[in-house]
N, C-alpha and C. Protein backbone atom coordinates (compact mmCIF):
# COMPACT_ATOMS: atom_id res chain seq x y z
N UNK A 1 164.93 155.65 102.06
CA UNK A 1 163.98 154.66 102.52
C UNK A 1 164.53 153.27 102.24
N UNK A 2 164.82 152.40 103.68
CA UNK A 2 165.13 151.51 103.26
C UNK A 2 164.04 150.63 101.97
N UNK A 3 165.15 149.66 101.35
CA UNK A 3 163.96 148.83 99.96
C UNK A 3 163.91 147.22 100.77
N UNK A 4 162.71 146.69 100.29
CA UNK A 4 162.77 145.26 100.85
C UNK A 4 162.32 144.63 99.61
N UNK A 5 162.96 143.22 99.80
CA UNK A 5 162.48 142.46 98.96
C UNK A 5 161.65 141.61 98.61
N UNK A 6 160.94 142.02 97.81
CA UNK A 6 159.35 141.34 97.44
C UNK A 6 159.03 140.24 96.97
N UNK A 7 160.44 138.89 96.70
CA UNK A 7 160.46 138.27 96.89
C UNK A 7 160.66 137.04 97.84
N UNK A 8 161.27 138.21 99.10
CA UNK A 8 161.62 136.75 100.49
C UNK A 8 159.90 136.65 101.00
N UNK A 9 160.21 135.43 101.67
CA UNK A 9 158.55 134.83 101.96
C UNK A 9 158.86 134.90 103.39
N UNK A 10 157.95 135.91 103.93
CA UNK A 10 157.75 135.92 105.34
C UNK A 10 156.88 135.54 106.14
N UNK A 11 155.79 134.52 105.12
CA UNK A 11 154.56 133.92 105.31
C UNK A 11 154.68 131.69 104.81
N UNK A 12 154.40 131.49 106.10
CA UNK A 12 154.90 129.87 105.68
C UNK A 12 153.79 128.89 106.10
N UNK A 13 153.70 128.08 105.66
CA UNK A 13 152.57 127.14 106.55
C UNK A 13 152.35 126.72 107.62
N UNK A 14 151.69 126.98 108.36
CA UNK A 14 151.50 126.82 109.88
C UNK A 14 152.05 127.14 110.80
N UNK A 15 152.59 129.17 110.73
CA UNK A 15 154.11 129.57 110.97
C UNK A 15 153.08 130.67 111.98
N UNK A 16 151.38 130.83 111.80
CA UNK A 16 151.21 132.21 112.17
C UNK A 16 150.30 131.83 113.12
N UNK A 17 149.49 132.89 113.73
CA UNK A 17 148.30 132.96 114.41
C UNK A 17 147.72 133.68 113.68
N UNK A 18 145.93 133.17 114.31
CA UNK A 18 145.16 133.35 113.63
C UNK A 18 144.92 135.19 113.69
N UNK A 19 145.66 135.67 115.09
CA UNK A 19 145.60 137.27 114.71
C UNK A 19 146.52 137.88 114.17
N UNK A 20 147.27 136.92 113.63
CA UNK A 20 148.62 138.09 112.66
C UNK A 20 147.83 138.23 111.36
N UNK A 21 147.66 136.55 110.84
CA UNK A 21 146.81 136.65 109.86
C UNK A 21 145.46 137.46 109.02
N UNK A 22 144.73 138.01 110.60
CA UNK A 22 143.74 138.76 110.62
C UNK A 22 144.29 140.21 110.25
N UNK A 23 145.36 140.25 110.83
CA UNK A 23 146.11 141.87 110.99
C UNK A 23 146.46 142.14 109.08
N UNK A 24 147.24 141.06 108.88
CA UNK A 24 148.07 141.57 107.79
C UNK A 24 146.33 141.39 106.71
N UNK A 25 145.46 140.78 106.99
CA UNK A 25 144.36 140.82 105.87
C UNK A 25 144.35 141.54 105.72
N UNK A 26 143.33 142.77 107.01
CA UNK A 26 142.75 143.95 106.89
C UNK A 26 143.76 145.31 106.51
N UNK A 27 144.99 144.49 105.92
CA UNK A 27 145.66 145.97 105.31
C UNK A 27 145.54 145.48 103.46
N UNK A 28 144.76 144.47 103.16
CA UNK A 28 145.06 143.67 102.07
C UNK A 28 143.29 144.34 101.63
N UNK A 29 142.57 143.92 100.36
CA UNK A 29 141.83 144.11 99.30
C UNK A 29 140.62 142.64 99.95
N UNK A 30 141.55 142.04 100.32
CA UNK A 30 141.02 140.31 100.21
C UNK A 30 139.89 140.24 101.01
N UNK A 31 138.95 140.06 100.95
CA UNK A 31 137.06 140.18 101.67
C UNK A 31 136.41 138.55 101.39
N UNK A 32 137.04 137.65 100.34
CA UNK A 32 136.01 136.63 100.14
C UNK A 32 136.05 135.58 101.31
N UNK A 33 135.01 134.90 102.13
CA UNK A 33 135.08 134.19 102.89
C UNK A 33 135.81 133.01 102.78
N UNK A 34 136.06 132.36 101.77
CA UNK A 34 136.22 130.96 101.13
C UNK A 34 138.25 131.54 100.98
N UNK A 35 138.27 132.43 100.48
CA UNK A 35 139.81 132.59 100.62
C UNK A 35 140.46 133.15 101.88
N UNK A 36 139.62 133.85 102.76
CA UNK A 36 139.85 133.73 103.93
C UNK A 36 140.58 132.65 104.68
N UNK A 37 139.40 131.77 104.94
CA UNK A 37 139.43 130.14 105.47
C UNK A 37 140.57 129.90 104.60
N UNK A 38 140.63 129.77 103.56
CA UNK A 38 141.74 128.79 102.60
C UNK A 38 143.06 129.48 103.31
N UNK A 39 142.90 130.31 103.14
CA UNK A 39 144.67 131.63 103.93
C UNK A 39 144.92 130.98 105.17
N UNK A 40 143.85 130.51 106.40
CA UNK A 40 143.91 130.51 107.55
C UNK A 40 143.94 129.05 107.69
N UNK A 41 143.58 127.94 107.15
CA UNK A 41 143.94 126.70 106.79
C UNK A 41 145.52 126.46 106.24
N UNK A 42 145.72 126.97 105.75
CA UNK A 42 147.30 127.38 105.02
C UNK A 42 148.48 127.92 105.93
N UNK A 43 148.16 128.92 106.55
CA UNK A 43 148.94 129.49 107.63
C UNK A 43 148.66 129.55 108.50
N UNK A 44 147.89 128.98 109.00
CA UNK A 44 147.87 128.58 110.36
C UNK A 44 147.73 127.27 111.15
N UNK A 45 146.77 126.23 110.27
CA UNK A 45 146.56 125.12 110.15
C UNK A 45 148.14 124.51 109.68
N UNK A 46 148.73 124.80 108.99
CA UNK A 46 149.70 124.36 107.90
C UNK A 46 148.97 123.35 107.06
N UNK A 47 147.92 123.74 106.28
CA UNK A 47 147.74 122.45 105.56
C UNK A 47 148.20 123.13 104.13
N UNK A 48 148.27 122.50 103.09
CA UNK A 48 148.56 121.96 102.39
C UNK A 48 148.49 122.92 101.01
N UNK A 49 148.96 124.38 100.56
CA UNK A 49 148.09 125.37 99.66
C UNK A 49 147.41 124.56 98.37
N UNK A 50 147.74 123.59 97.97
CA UNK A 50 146.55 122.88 97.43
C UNK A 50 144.87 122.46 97.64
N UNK A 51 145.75 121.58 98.55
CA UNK A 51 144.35 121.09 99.81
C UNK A 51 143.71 122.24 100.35
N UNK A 52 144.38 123.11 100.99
CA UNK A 52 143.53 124.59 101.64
C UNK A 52 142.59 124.83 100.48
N UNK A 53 143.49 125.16 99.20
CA UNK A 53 142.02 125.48 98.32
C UNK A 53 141.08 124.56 97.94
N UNK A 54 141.22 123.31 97.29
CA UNK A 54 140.06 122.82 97.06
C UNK A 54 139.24 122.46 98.79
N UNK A 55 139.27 122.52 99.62
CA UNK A 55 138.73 122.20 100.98
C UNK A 55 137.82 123.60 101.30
N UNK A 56 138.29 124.58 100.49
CA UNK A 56 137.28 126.07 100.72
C UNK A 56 136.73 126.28 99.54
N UNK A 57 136.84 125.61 98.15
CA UNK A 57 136.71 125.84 97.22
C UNK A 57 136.76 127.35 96.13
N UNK A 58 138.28 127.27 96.20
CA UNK A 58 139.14 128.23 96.16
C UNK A 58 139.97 127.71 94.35
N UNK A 59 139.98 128.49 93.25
CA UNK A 59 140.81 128.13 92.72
C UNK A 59 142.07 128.07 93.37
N UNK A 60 143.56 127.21 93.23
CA UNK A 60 144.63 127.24 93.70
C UNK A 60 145.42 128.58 93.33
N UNK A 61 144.93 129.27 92.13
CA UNK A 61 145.96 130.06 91.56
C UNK A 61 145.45 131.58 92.33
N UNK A 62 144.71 131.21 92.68
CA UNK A 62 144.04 132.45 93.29
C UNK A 62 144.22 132.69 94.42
N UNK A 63 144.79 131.03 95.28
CA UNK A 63 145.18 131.49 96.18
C UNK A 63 146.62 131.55 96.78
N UNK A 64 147.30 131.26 95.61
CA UNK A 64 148.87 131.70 95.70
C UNK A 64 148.91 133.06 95.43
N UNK A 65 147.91 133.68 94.69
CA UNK A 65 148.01 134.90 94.18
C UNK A 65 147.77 136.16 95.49
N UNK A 66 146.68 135.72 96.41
CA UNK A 66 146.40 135.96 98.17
C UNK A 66 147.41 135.56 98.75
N UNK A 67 148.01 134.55 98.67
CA UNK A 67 149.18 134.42 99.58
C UNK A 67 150.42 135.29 99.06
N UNK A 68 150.48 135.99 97.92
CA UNK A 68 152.02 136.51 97.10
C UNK A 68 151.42 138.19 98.03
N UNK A 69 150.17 138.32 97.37
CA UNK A 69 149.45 140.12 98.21
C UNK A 69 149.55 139.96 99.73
N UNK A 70 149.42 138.87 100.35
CA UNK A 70 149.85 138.93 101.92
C UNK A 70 151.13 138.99 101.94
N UNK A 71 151.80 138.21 101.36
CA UNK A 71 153.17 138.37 101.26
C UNK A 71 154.04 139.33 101.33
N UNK A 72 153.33 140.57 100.64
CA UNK A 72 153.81 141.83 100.23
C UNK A 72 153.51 142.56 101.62
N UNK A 73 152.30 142.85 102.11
CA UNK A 73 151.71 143.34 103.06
C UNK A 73 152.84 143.16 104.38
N UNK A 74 153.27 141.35 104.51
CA UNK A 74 154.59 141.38 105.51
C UNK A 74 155.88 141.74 105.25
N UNK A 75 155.98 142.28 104.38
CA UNK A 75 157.84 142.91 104.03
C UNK A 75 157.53 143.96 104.21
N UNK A 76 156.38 144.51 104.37
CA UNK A 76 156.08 146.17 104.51
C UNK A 76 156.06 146.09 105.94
N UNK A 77 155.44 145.30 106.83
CA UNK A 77 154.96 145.39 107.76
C UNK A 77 156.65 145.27 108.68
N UNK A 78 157.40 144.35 108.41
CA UNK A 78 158.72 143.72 108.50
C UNK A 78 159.35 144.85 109.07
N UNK A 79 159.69 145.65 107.35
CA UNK A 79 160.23 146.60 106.94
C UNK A 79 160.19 147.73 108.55
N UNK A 80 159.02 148.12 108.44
CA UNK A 80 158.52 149.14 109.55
C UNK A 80 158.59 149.08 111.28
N UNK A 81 158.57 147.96 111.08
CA UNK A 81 159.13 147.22 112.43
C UNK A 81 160.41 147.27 112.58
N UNK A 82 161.44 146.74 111.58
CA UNK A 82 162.98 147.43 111.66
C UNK A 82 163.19 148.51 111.57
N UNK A 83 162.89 149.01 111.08
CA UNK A 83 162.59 150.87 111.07
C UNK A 83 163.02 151.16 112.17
N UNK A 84 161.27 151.08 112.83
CA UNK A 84 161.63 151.87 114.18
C UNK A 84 162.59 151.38 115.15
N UNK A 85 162.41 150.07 114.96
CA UNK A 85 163.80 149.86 115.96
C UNK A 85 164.93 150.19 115.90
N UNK A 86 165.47 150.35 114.98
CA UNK A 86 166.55 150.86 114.26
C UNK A 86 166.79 152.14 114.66
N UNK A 87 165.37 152.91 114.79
CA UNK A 87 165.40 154.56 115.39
C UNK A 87 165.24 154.55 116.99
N UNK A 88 165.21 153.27 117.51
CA UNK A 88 164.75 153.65 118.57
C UNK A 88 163.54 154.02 119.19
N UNK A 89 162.59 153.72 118.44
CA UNK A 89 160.70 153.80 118.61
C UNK A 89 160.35 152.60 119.41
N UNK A 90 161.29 151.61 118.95
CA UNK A 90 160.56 150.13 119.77
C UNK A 90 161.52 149.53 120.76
N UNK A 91 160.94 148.99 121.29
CA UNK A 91 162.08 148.38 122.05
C UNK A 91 161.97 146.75 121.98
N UNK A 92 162.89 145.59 122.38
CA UNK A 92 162.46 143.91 121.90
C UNK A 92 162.24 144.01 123.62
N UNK A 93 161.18 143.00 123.71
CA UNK A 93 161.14 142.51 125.25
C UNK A 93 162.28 141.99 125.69
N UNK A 94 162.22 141.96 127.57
CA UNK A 94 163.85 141.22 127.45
C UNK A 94 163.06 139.91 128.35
């Protein structure tokens, strides 16, 4: 099984849409409304992971800590996507 690393950041500020974001949640724990918004202000908005939290009223550490568990969620997600291509399951548009 290939290993990935759980430190590269495949999540950046104002890098996503609001349905990737949605996607990689609902494989995540994360339910609170206020860190929601703060995630989707952050990556999608690109504002500011400071500003995102106090603007949802979000501790900050809590929400680096949501952004490190999404984080994880996209090296898996990454991961599986090279996979299959790799096997031949997917194909890239041309």
């Amino acid at each position: 099984m290939p290993k990935s690393n759980p430190t590269r950041q495949f999540l950046h500020a104002g890098l996503h849409s609001t349905d990737e974001v949605e996607l990689y949640l609902s494989l995540t724990r994360i339910k609170s409304d206020n860190k929601i918004a703060a995630l989707h202000d952050y990556l999608v908005r690109g504002v500011n992971i400071s500003k995102a939290a106090g603007m949802n009223g979000v501790d900050v550490k809590d929400l680096r800590d949501c952004r490190e568990q999404l984080n994880k969620v996209a090296v898996v997600v990454d991961a599986l996507v090279d996979l299959r291509l790799n096997r031949g399951y997917l194909t890239t548009p041309k």
